[in-house]
N, C-alpha and C. Protein backbone atom coordinates (compact mmCIF):
# COMPACT_ATOMS: atom_id res chain seq x y z
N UNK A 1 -23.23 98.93 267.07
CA UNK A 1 -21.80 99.10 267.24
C UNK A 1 -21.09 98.50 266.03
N UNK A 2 -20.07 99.06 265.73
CA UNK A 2 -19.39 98.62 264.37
C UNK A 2 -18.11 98.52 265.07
N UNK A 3 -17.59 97.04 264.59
CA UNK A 3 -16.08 96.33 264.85
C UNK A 3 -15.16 96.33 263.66
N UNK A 4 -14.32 96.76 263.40
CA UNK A 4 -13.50 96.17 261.98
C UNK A 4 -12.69 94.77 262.48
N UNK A 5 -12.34 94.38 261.16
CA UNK A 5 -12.41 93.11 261.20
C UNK A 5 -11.19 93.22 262.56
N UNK A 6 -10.64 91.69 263.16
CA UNK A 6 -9.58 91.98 263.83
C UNK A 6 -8.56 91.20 263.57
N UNK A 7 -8.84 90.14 262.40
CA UNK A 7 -7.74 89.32 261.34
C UNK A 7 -6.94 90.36 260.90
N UNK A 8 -5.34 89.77 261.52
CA UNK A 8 -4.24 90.20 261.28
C UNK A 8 -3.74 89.87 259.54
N UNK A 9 -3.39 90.70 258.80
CA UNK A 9 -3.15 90.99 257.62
C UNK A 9 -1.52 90.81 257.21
N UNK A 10 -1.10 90.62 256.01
CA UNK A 10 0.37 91.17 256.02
C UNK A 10 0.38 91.11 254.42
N UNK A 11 1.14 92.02 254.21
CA UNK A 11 1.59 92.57 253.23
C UNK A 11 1.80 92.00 251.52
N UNK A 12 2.58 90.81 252.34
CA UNK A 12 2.41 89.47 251.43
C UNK A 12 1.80 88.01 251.54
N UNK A 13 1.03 88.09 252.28
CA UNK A 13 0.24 86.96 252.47
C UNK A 13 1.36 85.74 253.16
N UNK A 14 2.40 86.45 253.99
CA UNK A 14 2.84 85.07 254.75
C UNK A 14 3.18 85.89 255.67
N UNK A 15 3.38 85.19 257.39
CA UNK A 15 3.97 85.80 258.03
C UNK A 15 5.11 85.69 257.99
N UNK A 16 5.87 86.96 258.64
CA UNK A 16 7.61 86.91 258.58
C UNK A 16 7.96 87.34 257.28
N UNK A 17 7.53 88.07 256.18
CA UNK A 17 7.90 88.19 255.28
C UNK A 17 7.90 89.77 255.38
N UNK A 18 8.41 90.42 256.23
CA UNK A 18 8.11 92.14 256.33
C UNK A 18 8.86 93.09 255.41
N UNK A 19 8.84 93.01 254.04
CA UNK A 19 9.93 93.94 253.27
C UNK A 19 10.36 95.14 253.82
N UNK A 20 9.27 95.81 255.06
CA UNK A 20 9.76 97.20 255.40
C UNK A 20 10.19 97.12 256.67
N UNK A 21 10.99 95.79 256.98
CA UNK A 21 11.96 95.91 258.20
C UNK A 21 13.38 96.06 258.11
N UNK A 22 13.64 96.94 259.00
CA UNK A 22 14.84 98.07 258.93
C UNK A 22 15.97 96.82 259.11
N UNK A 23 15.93 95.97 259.72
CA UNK A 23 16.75 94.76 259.99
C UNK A 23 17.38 94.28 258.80
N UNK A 24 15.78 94.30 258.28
CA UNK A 24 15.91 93.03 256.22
C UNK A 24 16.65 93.91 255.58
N UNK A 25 16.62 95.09 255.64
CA UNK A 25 17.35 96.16 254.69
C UNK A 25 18.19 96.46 255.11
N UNK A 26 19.05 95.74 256.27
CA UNK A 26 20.22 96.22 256.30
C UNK A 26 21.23 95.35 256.36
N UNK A 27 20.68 94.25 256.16
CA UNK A 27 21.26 92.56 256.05
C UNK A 27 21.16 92.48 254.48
N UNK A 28 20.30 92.71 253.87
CA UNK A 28 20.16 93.31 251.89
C UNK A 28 21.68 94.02 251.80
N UNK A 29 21.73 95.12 252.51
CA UNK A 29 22.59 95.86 251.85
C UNK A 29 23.95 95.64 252.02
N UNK A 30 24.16 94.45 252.76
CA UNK A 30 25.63 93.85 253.20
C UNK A 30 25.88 92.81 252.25
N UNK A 31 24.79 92.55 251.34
CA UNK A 31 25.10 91.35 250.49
C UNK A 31 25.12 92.68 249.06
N UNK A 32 24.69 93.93 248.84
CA UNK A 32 24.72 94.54 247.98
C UNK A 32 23.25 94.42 247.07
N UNK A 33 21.97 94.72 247.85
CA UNK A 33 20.83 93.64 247.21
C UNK A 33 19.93 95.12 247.84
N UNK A 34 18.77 95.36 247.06
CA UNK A 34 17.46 96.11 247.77
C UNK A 34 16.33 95.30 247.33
N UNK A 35 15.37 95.59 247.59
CA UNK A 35 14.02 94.76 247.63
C UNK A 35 13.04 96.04 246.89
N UNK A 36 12.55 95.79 245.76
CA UNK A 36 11.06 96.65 245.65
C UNK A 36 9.62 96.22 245.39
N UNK A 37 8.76 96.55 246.22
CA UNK A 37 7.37 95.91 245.90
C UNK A 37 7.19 96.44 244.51
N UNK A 38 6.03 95.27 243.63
CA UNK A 38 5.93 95.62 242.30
C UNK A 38 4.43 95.13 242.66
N UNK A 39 3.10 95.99 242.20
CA UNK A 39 2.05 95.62 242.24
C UNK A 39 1.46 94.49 241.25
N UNK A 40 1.20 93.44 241.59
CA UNK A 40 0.77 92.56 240.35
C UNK A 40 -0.72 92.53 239.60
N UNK A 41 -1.47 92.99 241.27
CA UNK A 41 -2.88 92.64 240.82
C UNK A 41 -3.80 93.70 241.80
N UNK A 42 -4.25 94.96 241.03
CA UNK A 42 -5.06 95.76 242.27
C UNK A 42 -6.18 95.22 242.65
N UNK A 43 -6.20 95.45 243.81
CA UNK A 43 -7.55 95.14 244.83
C UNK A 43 -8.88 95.32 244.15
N UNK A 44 -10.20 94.47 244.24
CA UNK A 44 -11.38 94.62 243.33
C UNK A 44 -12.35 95.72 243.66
N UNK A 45 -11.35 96.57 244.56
CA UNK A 45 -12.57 97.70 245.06
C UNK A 45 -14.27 97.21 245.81
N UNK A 46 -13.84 96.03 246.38
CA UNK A 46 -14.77 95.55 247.56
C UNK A 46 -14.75 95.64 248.84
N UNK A 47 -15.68 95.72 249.86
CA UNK A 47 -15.07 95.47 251.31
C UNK A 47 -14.30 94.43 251.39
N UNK A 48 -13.12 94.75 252.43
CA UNK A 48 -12.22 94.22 253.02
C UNK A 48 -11.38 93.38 251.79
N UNK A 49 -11.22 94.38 250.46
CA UNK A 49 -10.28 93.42 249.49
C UNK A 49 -9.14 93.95 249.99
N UNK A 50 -7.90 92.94 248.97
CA UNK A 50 -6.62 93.05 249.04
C UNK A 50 -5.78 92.90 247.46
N UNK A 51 -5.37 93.81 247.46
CA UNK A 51 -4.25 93.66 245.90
C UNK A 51 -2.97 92.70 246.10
N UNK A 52 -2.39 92.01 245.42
CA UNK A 52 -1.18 91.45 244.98
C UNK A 52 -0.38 91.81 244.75
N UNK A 53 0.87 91.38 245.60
CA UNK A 53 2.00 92.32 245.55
C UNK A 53 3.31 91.66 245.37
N UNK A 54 4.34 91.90 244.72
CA UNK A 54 5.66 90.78 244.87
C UNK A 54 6.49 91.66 245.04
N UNK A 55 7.71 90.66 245.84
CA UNK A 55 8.79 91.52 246.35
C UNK A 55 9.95 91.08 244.75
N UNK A 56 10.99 92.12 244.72
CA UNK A 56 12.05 92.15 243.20
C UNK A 56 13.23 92.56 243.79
N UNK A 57 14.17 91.58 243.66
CA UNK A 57 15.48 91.90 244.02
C UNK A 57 16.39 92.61 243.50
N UNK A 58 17.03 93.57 243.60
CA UNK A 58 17.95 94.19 242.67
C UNK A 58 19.11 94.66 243.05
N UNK A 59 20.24 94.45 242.49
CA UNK A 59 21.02 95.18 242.65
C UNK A 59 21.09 97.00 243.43
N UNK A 60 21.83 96.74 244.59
CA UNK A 60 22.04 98.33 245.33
C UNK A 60 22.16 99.12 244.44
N UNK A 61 23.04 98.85 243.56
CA UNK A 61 23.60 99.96 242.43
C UNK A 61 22.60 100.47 241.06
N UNK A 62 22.21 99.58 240.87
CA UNK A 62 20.79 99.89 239.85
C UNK A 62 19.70 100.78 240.37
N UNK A 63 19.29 101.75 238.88
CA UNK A 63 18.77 103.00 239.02
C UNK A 63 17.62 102.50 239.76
N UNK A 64 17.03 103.96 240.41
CA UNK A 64 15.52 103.50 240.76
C UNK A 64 14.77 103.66 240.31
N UNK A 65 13.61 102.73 240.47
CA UNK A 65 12.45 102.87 239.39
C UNK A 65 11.49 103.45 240.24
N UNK A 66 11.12 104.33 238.91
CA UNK A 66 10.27 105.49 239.09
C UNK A 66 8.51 104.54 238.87
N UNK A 67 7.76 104.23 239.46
CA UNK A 67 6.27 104.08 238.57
C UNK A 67 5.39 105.12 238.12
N UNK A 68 4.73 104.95 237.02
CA UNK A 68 4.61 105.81 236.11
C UNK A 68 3.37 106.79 237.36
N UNK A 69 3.17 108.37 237.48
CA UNK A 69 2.47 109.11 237.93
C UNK A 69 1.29 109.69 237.20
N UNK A 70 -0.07 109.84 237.88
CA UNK A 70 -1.20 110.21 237.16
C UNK A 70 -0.75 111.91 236.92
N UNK A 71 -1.70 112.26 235.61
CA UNK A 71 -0.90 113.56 235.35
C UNK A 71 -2.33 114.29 236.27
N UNK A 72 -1.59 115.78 237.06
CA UNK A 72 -2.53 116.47 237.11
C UNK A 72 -2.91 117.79 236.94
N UNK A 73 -3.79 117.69 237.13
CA UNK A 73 -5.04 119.55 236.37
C UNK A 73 -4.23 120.21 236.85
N UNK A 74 -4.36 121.30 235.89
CA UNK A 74 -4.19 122.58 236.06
C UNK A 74 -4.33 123.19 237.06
N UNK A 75 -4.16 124.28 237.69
CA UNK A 75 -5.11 125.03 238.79
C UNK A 75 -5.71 126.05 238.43
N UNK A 76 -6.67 126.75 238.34
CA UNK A 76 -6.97 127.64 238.06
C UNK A 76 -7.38 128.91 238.69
């Protein structure tokens, strides 16, 4: 029988820190503020790794950032 693990995880390594709660983003946007994850450090491609992630405050009004996209093939 195979179990996955059942250690609870989060996003940023603390609890209570949920950037994708509808609450946080709407208490952000009363001060004029958004939040974007920025990857710092990808995961080592092992079982059960985890990448590094930080949250970046910015201005509502400032453009959005695009991260750069892999290009792809042709179709043929």
């Amino acid at each position: 029988m195979i179990v996955a693990s059942s250690k609870p995880t989060c996003t940023l390594g603390r609890r209570g820190n949920n950037p994708f709660c509808y609450h946080r983003v709407t208490q952000l946007a009363r001060r004029g503020v958004r939040e974007r994850l920025v990857q710092k450090e990808r995961a080592p491609n092992e079982p059960y790794d985890f990448g590094r992630f930080e949250i970046v405050e910015e201005s509502l009004d400032a453009p959005h950032h695009e991260p750069p996209r892999a290009k792809r093939l042709p179709l043929v």
